[in-house]
N, C-alpha and C. Protein backbone atom coordinates (compact mmCIF):
# COMPACT_ATOMS: atom_id res chain seq x y z
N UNK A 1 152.48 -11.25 76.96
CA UNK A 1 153.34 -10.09 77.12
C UNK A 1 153.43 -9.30 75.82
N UNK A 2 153.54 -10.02 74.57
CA UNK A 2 153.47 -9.47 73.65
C UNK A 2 151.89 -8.70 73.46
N UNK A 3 150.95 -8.82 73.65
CA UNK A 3 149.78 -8.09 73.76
C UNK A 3 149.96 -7.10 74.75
N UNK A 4 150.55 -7.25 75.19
CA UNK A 4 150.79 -5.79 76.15
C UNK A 4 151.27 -4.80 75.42
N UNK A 5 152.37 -5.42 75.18
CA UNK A 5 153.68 -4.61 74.25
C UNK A 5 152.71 -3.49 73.14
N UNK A 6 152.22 -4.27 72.58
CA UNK A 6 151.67 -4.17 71.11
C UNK A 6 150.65 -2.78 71.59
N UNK A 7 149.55 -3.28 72.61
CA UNK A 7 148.96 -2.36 73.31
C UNK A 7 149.35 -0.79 73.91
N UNK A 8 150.31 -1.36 74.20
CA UNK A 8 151.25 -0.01 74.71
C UNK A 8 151.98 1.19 73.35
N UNK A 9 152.22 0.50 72.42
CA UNK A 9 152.88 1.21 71.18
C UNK A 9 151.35 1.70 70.62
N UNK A 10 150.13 0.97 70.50
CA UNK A 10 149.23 1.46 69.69
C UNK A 10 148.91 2.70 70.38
N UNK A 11 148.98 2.62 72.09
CA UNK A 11 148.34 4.08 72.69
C UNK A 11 149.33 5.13 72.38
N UNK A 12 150.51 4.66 72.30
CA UNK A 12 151.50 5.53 72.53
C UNK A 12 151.44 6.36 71.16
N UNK A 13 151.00 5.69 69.95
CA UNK A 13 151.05 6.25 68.66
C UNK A 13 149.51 7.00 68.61
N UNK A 14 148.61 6.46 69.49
CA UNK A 14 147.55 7.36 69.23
C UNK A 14 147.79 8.88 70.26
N UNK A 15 148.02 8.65 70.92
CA UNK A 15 148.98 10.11 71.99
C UNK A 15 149.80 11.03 70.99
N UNK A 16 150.22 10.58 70.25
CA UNK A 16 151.64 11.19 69.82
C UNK A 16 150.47 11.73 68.41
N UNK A 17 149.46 10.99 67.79
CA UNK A 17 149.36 11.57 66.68
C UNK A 17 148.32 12.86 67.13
N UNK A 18 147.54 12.27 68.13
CA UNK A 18 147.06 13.33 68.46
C UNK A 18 147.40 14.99 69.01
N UNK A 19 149.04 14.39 70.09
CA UNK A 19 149.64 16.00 69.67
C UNK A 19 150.01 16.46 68.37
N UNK A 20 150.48 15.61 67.64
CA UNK A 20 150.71 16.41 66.20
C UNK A 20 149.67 16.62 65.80
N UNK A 21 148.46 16.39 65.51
CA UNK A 21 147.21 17.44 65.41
C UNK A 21 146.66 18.23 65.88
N UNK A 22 147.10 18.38 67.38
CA UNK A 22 146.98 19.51 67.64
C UNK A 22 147.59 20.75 67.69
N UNK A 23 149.68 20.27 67.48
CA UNK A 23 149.80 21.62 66.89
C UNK A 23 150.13 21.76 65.53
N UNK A 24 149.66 20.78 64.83
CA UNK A 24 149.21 21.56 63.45
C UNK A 24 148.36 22.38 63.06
N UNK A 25 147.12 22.50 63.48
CA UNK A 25 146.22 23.00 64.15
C UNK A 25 146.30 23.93 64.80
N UNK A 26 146.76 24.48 65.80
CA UNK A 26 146.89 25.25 67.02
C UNK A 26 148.43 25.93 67.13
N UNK A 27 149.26 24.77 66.92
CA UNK A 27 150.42 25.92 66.83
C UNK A 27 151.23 25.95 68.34
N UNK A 28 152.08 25.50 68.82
CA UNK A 28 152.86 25.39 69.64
C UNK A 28 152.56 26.65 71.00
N UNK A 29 152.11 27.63 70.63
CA UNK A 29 152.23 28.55 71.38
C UNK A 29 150.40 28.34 72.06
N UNK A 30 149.59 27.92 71.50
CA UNK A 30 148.27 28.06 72.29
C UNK A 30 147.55 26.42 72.18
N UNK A 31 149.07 25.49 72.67
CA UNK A 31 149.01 23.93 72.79
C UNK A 31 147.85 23.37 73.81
N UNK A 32 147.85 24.49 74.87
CA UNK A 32 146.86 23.64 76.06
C UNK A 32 145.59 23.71 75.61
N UNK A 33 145.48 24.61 75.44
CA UNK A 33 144.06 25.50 74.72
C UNK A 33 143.41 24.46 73.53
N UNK A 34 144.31 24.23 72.65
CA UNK A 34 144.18 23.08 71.48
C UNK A 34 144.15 21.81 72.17
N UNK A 35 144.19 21.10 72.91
CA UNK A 35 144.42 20.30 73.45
C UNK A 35 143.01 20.42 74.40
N UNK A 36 142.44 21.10 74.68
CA UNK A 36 141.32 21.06 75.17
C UNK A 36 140.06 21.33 73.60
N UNK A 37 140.57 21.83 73.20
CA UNK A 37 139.11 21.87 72.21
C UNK A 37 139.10 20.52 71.15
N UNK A 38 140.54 20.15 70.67
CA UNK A 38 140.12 18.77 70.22
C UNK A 38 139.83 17.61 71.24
N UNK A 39 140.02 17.87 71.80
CA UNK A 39 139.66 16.63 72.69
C UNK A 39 137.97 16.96 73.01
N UNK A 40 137.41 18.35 73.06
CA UNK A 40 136.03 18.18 73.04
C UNK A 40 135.46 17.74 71.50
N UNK A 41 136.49 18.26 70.36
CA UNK A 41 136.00 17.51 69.20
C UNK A 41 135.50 15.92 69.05
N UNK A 42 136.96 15.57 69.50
CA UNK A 42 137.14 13.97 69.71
C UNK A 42 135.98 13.03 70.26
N UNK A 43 135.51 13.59 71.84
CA UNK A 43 134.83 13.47 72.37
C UNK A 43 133.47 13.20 72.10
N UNK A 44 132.99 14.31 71.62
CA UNK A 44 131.65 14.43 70.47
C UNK A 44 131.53 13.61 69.56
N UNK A 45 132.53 13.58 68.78
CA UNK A 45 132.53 12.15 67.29
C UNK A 45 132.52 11.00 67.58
N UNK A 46 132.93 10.85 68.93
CA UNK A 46 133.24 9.57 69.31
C UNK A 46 131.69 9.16 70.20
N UNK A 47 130.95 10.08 70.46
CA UNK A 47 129.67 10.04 71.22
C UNK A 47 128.43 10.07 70.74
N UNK A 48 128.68 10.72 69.48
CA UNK A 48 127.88 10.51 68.29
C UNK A 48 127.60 9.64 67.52
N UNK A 49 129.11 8.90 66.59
CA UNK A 49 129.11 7.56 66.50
C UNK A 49 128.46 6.63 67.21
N UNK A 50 128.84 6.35 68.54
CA UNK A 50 128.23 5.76 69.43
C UNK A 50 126.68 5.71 69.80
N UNK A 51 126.26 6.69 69.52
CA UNK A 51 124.32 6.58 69.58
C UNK A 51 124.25 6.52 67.88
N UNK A 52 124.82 5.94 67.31
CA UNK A 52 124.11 5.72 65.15
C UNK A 52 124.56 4.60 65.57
N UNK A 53 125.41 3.66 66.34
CA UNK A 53 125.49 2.75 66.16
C UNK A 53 124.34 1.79 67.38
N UNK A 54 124.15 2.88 67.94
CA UNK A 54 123.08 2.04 69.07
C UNK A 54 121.44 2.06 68.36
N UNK A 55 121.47 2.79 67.49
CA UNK A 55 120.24 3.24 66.59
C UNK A 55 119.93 2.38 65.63
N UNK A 56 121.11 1.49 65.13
CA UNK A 56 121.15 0.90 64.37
C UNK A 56 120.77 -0.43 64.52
N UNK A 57 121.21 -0.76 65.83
CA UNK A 57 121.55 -1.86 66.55
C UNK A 57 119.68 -2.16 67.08
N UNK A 58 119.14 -1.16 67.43
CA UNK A 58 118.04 -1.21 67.83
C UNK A 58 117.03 -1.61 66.61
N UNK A 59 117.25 -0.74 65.44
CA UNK A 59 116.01 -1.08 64.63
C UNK A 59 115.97 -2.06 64.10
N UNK A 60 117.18 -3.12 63.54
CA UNK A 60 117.46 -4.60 63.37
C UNK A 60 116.42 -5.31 64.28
């Protein structure tokens, strides 16, 4: 239960930091909008990473 718990606060803090970057960023008034382009940021870095590490994994 405690791994739940723990689980639940880590998403909850990654949610929360991610709106505060986006309206630091973006600015309260054009939130949805920001909220769609970092998340295509996010998306990308996170997809990118993901094939250097499969690249890596391969030439070993």
């Amino acid at each position: 239960m405690a791994l739940l718990r723990g689980l639940f606060w880590f998403a909850l803090f990654i949610v929360f930091t991610f709106c505060f970057v986006v309206l630091f960023e973006y600015g309260p008034r054009d939130f949805a909008n920001g909220v769609r382009k970092e998340y295509v940021r996010v998306k990308s870095f996170v997809v990118k990473q993901t094939e250097e590490i499969g690249k890596t994994k391969k030439s070993h």
